[in-house]
C-alpha atoms as a PDB file:
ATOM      1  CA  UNK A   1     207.156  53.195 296.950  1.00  0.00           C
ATOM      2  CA  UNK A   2     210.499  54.420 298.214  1.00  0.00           C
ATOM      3  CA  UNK A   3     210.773  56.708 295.184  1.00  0.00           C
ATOM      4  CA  UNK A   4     207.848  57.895 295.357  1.00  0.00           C
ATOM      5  CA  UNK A   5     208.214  58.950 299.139  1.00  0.00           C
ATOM      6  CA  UNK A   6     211.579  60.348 297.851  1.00  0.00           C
ATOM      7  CA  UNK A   7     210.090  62.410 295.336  1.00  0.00           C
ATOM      8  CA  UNK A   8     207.475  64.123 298.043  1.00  0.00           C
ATOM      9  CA  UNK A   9     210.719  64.952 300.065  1.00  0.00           C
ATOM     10  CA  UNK A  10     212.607  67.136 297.099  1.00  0.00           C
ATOM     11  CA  UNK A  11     212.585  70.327 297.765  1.00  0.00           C
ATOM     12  CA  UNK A  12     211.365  72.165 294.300  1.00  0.00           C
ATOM     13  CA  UNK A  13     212.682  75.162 294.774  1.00  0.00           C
ATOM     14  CA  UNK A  14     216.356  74.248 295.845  1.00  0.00           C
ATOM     15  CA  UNK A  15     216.814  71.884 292.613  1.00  0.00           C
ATOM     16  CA  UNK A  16     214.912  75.035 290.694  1.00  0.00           C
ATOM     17  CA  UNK A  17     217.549  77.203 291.834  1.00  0.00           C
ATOM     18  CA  UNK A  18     220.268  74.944 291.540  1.00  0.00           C
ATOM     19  CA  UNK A  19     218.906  74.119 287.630  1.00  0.00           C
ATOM     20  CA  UNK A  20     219.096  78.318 287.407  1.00  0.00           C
ATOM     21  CA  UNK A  21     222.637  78.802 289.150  1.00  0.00           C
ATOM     22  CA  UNK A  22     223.697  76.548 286.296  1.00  0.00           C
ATOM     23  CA  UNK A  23     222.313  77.496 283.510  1.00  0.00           C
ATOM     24  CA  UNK A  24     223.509  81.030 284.602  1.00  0.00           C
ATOM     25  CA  UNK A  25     227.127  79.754 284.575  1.00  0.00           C
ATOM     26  CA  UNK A  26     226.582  77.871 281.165  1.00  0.00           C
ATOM     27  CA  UNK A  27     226.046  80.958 279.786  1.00  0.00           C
ATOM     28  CA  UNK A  28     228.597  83.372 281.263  1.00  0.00           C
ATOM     29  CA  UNK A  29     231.484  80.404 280.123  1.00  0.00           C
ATOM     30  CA  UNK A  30     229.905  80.830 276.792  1.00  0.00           C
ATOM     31  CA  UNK A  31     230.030  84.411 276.899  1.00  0.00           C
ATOM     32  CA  UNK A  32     233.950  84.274 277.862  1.00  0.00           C
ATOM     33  CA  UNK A  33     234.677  81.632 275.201  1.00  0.00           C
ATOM     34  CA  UNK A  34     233.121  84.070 272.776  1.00  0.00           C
ATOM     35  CA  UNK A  35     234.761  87.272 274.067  1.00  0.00           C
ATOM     36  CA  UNK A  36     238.310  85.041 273.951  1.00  0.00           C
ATOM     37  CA  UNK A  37     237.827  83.683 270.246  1.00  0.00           C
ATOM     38  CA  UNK A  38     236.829  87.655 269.287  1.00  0.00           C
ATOM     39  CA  UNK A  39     239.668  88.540 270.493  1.00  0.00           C
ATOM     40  CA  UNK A  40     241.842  86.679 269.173  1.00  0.00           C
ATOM     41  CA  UNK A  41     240.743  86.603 265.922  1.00  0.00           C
ATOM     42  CA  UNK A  42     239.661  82.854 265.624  1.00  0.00           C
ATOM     43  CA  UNK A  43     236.643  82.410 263.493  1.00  0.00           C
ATOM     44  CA  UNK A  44     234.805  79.657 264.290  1.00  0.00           C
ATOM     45  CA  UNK A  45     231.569  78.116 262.240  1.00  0.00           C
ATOM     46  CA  UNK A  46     228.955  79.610 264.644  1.00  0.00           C
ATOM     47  CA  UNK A  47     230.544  82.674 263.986  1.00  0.00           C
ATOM     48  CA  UNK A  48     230.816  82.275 260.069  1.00  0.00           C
ATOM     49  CA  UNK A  49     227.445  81.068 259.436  1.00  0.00           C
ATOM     50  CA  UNK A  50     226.324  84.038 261.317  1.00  0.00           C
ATOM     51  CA  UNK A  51     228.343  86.404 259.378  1.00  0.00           C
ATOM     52  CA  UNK A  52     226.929  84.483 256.194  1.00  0.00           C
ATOM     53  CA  UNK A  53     223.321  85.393 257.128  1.00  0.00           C
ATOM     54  CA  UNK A  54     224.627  88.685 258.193  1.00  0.00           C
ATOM     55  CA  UNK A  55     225.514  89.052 254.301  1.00  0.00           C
ATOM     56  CA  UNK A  56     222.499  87.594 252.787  1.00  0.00           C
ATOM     57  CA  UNK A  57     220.542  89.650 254.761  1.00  0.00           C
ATOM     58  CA  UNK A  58     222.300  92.710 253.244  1.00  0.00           C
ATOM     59  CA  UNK A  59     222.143  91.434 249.912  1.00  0.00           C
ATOM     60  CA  UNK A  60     218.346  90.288 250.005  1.00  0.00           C
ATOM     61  CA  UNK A  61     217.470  93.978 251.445  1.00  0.00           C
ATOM     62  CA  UNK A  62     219.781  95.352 248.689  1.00  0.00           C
ATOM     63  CA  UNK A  63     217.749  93.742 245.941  1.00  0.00           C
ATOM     64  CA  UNK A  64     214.980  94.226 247.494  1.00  0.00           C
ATOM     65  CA  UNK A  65     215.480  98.071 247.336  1.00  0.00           C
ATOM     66  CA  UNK A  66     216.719  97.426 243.480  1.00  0.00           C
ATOM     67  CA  UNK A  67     213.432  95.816 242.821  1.00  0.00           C
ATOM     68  CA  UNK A  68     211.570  98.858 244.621  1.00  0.00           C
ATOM     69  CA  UNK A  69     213.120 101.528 242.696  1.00  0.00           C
ATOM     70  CA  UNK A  70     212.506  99.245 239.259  1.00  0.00           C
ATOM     71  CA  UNK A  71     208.683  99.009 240.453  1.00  0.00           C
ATOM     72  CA  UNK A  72     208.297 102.660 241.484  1.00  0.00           C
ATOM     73  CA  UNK A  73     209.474 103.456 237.676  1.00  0.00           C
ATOM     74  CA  UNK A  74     207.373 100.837 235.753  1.00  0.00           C
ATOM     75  CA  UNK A  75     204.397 102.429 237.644  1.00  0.00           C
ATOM     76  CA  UNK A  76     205.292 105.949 236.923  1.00  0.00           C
ATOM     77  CA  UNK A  77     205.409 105.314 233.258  1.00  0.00           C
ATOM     78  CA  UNK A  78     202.270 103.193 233.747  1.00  0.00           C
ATOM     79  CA  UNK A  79     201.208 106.279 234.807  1.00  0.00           C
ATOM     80  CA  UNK A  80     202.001 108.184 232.826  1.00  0.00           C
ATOM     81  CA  UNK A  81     201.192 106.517 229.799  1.00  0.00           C
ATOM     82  CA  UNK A  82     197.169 105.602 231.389  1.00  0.00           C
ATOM     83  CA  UNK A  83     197.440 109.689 232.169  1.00  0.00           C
ATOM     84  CA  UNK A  84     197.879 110.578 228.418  1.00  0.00           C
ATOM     85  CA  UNK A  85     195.141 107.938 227.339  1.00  0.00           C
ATOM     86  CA  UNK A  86     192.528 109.544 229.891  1.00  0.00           C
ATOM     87  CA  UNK A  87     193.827 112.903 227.788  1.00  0.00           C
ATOM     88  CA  UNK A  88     193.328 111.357 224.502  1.00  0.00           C
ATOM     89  CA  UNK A  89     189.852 110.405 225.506  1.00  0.00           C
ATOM     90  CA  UNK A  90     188.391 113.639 227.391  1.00  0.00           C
ATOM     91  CA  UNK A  91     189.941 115.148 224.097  1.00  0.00           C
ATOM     92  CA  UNK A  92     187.619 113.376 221.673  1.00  0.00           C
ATOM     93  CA  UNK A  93     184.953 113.587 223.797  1.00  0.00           C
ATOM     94  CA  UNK A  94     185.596 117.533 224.115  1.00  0.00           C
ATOM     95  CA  UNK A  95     185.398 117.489 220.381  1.00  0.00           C
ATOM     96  CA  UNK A  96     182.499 115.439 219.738  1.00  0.00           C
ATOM     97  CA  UNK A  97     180.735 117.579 222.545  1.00  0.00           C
ATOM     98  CA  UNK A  98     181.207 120.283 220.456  1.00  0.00           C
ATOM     99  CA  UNK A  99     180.260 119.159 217.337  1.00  0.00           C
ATOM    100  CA  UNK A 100     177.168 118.176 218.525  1.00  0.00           C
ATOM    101  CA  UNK A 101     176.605 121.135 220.727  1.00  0.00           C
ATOM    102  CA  UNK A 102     176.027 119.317 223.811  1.00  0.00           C
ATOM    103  CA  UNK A 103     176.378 116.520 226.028  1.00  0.00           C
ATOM    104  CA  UNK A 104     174.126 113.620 226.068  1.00  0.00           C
ATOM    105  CA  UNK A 105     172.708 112.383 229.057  1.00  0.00           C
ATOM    106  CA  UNK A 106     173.432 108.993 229.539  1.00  0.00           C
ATOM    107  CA  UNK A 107     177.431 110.220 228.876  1.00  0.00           C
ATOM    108  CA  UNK A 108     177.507 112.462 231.398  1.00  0.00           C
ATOM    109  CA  UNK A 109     178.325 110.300 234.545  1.00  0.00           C
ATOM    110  CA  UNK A 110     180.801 108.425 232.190  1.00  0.00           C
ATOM    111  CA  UNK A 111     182.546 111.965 231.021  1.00  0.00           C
ATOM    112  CA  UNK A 112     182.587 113.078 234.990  1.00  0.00           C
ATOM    113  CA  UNK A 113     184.194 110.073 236.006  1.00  0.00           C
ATOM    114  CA  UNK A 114     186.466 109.585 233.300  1.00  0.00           C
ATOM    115  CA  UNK A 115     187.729 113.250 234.241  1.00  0.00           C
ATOM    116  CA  UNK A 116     187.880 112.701 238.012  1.00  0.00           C
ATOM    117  CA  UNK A 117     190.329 109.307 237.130  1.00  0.00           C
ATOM    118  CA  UNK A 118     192.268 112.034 234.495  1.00  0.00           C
ATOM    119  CA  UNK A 119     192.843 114.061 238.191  1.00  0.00           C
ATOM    120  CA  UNK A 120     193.701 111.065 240.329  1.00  0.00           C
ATOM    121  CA  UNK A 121     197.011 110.088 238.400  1.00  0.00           C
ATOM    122  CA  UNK A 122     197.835 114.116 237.867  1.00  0.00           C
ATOM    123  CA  UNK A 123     196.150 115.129 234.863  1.00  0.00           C
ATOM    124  CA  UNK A 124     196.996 118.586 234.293  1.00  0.00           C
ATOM    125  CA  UNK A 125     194.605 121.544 233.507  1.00  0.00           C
ATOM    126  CA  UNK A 126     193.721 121.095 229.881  1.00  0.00           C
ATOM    127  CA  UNK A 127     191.489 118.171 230.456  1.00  0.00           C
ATOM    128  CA  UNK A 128     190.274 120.487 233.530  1.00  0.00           C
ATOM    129  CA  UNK A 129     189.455 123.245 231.206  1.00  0.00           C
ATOM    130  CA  UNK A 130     187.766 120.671 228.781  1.00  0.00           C
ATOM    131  CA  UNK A 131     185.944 119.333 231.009  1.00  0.00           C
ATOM    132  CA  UNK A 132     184.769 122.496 232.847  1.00  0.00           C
ATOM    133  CA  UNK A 133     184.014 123.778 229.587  1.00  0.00           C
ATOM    134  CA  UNK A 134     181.674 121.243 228.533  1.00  0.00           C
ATOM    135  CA  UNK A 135     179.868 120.717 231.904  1.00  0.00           C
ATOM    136  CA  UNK A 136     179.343 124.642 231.944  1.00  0.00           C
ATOM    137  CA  UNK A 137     178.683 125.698 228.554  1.00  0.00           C
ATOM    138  CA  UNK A 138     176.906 122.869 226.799  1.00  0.00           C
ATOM    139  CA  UNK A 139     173.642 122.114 227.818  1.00  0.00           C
ATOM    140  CA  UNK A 140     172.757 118.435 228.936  1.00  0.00           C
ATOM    141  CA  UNK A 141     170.668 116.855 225.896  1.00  0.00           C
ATOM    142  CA  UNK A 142     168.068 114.551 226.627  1.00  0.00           C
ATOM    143  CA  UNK A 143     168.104 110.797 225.365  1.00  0.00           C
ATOM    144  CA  UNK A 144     165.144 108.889 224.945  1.00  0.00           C
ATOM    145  CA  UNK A 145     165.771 104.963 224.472  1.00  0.00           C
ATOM    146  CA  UNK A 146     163.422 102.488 223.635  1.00  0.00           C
ATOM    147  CA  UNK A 147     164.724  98.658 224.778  1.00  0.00           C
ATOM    148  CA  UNK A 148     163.341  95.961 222.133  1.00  0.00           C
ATOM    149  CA  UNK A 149     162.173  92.862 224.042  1.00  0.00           C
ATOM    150  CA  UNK A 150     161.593  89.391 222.268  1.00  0.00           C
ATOM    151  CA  UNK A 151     157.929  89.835 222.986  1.00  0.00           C
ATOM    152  CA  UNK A 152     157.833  93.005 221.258  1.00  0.00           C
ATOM    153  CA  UNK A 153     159.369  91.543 218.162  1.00  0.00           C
END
């Protein structure tokens, strides 16, 4: 019971403060021990395993930046490579187009967008003029299409 009548009695904020005063001092001695081994020159673990992660850090965000630039060039040749594909393929198209004197219906969405993902990764202006070409010279020819069911077999 004593103790516990003893507790009620403690002032909270004087052993607050005094717990902060401490603390306080804890820290500036640190801060002088540090400034002292700084200066003259002693290296101590704390300070080498912080210069350690110091480096890796360095390192990581050097490889890091490696593996960036390697990235940025597999994509551009991805690019580049799906870029003269799209070509390839509004080319035939162009021809066939042609040959046939038209475009057929049901390829016409298919022809737009295969043009409009040419543009996206920088296609230049020969599949534009292709394209344009067909779209505005060739008339759109009708497809009929008859689906076969099982009961009409």
């Amino acid at each position: 019971m004593d103790a516990i009548t003893a507790l009620t009695q403690t002032d909270f904020s004087s052993l607050i403060l005094s717990v902060l005063i401490v603390l306080t001092g804890m820290k500036s001695a640190t801060s002088v021990f540090e400034w002292t081994i700084k200066k003259f020159g002693l290296e101590t673990t704390w300070n080498r395993r912080k210069q350690e992660e110091h480096e890796l850090l360095i390192q990581t965000a050097q490889k890091l930046t490696a593996l960036q630039e390697n990235y940025n060039k597999d994509m551009e040749h991805l690019m580049s490579a799906q870029r003269e594909a799209l070509a390839d393929r509004i080319n035939e198209k162009y021809k066939y187009y042609i040959s046939i004197k038209g475009v057929p219906e049901d390829e016409l969405d298919e022809f737009t967008h295969l043009h409009t993902a040419y543009k996206g990764i920088g296609g230049n202006h020969s599949g534009d003029a292709k394209y344009e070409y067909c779209i505005n010279h060739l008339p759109v020819i009708p497809v009929e299409t008859t689906l076969i069911t099982k009961n009409q077999e």
